[in-house]
C-alpha atoms as a PDB file:
ATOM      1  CA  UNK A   1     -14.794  -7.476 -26.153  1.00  0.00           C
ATOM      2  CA  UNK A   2     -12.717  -4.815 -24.289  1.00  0.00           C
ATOM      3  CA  UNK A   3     -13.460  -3.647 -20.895  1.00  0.00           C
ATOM      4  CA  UNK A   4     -12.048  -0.468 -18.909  1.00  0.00           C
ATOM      5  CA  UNK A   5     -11.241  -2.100 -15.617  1.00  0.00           C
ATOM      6  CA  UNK A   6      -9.986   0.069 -12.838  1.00  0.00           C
ATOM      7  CA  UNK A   7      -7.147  -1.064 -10.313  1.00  0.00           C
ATOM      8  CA  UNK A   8      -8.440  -2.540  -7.756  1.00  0.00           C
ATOM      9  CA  UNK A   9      -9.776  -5.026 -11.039  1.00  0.00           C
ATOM     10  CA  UNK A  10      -6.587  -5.244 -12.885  1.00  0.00           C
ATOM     11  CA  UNK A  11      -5.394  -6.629  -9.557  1.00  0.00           C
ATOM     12  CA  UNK A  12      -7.819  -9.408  -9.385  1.00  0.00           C
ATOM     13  CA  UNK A  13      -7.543 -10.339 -12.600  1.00  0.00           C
ATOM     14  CA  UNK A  14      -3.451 -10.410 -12.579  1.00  0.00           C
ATOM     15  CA  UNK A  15      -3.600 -12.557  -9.282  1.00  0.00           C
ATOM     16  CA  UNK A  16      -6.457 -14.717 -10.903  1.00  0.00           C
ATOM     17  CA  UNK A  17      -3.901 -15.368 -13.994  1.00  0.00           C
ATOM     18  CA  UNK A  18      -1.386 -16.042 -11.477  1.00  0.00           C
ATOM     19  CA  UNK A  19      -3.534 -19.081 -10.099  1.00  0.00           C
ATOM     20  CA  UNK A  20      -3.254 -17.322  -6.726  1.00  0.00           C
ATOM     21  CA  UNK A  21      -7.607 -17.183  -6.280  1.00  0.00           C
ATOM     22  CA  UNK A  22      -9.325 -19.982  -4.677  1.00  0.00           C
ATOM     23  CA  UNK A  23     -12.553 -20.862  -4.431  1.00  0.00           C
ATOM     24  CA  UNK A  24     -14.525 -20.493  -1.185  1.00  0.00           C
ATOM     25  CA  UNK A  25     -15.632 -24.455  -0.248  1.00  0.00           C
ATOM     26  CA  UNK A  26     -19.226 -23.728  -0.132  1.00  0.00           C
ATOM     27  CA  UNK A  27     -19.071 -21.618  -2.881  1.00  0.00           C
ATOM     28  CA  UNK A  28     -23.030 -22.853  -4.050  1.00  0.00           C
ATOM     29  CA  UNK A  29     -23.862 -21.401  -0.334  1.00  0.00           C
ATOM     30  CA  UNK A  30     -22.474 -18.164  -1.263  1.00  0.00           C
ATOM     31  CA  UNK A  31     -23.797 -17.484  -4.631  1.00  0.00           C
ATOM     32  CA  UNK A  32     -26.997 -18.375  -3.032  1.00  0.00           C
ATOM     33  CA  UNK A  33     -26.707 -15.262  -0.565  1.00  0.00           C
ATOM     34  CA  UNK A  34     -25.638 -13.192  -3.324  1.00  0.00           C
ATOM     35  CA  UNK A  35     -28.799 -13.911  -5.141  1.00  0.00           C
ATOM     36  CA  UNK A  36     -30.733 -13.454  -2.130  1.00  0.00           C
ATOM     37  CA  UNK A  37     -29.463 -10.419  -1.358  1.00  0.00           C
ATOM     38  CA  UNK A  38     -29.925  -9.387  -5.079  1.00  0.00           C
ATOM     39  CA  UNK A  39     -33.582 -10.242  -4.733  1.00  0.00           C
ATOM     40  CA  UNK A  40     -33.872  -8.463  -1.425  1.00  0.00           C
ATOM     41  CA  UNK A  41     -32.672  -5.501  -2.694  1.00  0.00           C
ATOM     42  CA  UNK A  42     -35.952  -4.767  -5.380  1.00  0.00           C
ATOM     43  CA  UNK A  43     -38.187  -6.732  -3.014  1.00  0.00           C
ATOM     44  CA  UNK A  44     -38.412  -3.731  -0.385  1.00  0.00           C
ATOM     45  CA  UNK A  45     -42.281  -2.788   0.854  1.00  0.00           C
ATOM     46  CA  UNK A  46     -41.777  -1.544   3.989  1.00  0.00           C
ATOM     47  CA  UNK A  47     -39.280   1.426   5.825  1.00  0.00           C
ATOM     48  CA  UNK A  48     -37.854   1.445   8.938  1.00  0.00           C
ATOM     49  CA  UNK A  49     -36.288   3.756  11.345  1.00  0.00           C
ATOM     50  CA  UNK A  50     -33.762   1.779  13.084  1.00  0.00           C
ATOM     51  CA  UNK A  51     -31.263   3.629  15.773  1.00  0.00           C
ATOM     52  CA  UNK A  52     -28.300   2.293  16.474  1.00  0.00           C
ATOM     53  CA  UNK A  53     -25.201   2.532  18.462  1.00  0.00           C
ATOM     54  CA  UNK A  54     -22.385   4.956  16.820  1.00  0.00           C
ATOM     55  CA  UNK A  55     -20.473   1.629  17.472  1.00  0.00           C
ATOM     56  CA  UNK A  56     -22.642  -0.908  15.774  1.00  0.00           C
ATOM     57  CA  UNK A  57     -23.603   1.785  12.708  1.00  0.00           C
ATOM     58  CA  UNK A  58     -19.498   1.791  12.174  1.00  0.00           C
ATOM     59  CA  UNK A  59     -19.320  -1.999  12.392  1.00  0.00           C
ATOM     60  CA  UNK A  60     -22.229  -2.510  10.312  1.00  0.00           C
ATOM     61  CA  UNK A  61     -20.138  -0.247   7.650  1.00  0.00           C
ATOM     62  CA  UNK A  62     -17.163  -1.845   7.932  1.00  0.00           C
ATOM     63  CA  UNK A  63     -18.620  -5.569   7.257  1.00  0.00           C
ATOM     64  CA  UNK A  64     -20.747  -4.360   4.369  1.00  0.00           C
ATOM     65  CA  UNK A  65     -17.697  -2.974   2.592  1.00  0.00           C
ATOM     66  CA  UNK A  66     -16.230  -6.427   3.389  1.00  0.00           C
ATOM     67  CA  UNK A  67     -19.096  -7.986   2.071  1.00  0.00           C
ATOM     68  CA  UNK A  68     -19.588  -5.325  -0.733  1.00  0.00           C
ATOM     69  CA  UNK A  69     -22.946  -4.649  -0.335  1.00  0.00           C
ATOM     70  CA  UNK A  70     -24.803  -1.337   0.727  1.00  0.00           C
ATOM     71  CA  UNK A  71     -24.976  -1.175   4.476  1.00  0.00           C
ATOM     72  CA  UNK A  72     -28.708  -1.415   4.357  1.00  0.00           C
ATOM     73  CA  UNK A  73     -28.683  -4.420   2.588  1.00  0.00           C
ATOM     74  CA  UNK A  74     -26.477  -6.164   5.276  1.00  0.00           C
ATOM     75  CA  UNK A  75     -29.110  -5.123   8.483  1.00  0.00           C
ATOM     76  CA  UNK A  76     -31.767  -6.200   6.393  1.00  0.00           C
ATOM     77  CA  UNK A  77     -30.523  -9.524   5.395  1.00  0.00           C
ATOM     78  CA  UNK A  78     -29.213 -10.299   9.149  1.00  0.00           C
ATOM     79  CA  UNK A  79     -32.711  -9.130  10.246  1.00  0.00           C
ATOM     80  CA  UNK A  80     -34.187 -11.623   7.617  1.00  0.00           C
ATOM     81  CA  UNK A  81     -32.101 -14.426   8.288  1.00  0.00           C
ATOM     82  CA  UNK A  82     -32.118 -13.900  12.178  1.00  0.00           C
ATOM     83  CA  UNK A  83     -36.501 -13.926  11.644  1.00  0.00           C
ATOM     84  CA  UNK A  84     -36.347 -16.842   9.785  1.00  0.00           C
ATOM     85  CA  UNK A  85     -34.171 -18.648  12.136  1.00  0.00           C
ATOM     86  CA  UNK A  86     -31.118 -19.200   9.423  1.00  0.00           C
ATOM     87  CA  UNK A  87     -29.139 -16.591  11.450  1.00  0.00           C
ATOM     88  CA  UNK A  88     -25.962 -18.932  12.261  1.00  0.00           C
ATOM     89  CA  UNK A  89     -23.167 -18.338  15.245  1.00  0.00           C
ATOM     90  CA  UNK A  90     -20.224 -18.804  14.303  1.00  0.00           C
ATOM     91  CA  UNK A  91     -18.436 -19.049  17.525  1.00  0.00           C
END
């Protein structure tokens, strides 16, 4: 099967044919917040209005495009995880 992939793909895929990708060492961590997140997404019931700082709505941007997820996604998932008490410093 043939796919259409854009740049930003072809890219990935040359350096992955290069050998020059690595796997992230918890990688079973990760795909488990992926699938959360997946799951959070359709399992929505409730809106909020949430204001926020120009500074922190910017930053919040910024780390979902890093995270490639839809901004939304990324408050609600720190909210849930910071609720839940799985919401971990890194410092």
């Amino acid at each position: 099967m043939k796919y259409q992939l854009d740049t930003e793909e072809k890219e990935i895929l040359d350096a992955f044919e290069r050998g020059e990708l690595k796997s992230v060492p918890n990688v079973v961590q990760e795909i488990d917040v992926a699938r959360q997140a997946a799951r959070n997404t359709f399992n929505k019931t409730k809106r909020v209005n949430l204001r926020l700082t120009e500074r922190d709505f910017q930053l919040a941007h910024i780390k979902a495009l890093e995270e490639g997820l839809p901004y939304q996604t990324l408050l609600s998932s720190v909210i849930h995880k910071y609720l839940t008490g799985r919401l971990i410093d890194k410092t």
